[in-house]
C-alpha atoms as a PDB file:
ATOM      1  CA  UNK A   1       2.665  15.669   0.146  1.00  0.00           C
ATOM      2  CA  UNK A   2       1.836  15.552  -3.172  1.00  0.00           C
ATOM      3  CA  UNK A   3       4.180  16.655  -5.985  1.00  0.00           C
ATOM      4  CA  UNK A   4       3.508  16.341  -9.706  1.00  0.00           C
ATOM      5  CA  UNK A   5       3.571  17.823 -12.859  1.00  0.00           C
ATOM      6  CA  UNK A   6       1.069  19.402 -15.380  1.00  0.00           C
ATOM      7  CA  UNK A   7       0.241  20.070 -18.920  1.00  0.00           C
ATOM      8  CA  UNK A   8      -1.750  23.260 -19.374  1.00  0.00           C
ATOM      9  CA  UNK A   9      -3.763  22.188 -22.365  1.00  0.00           C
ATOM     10  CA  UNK A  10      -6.301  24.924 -22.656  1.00  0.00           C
ATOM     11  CA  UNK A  11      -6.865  28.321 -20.770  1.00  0.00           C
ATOM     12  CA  UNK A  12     -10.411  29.515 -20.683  1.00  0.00           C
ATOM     13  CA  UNK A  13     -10.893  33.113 -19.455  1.00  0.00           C
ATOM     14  CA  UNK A  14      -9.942  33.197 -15.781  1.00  0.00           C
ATOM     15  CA  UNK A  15      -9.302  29.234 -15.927  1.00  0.00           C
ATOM     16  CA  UNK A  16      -6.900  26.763 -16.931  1.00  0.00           C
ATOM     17  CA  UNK A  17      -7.477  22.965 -17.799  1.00  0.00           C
ATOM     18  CA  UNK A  18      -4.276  21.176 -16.629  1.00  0.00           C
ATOM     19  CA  UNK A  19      -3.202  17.507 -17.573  1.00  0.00           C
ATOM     20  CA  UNK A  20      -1.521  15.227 -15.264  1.00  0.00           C
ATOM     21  CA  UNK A  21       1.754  14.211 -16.772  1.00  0.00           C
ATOM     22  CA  UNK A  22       1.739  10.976 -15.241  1.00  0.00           C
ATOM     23  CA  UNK A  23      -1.938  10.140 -15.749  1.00  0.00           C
ATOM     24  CA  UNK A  24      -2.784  11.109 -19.188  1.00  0.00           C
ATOM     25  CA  UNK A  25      -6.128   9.007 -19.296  1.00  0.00           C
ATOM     26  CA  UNK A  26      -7.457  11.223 -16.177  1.00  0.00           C
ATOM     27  CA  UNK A  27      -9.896  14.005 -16.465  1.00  0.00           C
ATOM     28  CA  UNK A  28      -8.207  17.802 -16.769  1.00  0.00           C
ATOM     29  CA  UNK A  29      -7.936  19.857 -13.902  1.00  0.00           C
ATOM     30  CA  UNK A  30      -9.608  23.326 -13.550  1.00  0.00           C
ATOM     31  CA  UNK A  31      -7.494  25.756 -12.008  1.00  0.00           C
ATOM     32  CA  UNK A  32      -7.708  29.307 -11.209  1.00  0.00           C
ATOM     33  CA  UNK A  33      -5.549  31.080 -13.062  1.00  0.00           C
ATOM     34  CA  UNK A  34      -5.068  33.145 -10.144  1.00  0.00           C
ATOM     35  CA  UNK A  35      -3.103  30.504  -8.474  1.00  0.00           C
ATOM     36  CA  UNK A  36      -0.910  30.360 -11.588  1.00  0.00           C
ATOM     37  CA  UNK A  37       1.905  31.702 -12.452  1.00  0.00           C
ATOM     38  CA  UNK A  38       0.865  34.997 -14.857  1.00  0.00           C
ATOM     39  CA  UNK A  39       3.109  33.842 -17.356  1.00  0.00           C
ATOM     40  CA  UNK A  40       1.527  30.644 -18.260  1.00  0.00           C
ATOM     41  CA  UNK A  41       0.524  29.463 -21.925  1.00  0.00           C
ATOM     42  CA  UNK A  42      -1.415  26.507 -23.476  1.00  0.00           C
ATOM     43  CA  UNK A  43       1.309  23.747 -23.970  1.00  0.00           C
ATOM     44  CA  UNK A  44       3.859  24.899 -21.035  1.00  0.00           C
ATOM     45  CA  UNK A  45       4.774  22.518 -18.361  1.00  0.00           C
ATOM     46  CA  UNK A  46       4.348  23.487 -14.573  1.00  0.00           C
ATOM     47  CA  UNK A  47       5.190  21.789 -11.388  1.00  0.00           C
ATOM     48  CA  UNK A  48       3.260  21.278  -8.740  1.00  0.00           C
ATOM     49  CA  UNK A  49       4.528  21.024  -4.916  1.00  0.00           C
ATOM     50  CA  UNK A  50       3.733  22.680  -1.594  1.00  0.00           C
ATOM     51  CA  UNK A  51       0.652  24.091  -2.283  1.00  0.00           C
ATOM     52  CA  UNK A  52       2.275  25.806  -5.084  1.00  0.00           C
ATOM     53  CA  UNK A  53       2.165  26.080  -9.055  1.00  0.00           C
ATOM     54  CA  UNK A  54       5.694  26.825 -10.567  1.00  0.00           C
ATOM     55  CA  UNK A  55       6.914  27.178 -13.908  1.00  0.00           C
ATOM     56  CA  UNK A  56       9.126  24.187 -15.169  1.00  0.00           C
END
């Protein structure tokens, strides 16, 4: 399974752009920001495992 962590680096209405802390060079991510945590900001870290987004 895959586990890694993310940079949110911008959120856009009901979306957030997340960056791969291990792969810097690779396009964002768009997210839901339903399947966020509500308490996420531009900058914060989160961690991703088991389907899941956590707060780091």
């Amino acid at each position: 399974m895959l586990e890694c962590d993310y940079i949110v680096k911008q959120i856009d209405g009901d979306y957030a752009h997340l960056q791969r802390v291990d792969q810097p060079e690779a396009e964002l991510k768009l997210v839901a920001r339903a399947l966020l945590p509500a308490d996420i900001y531009e900058d914060c870290e989160l961690h991703y495992a088991m389907m899941q987004y956590s707060m780091k």
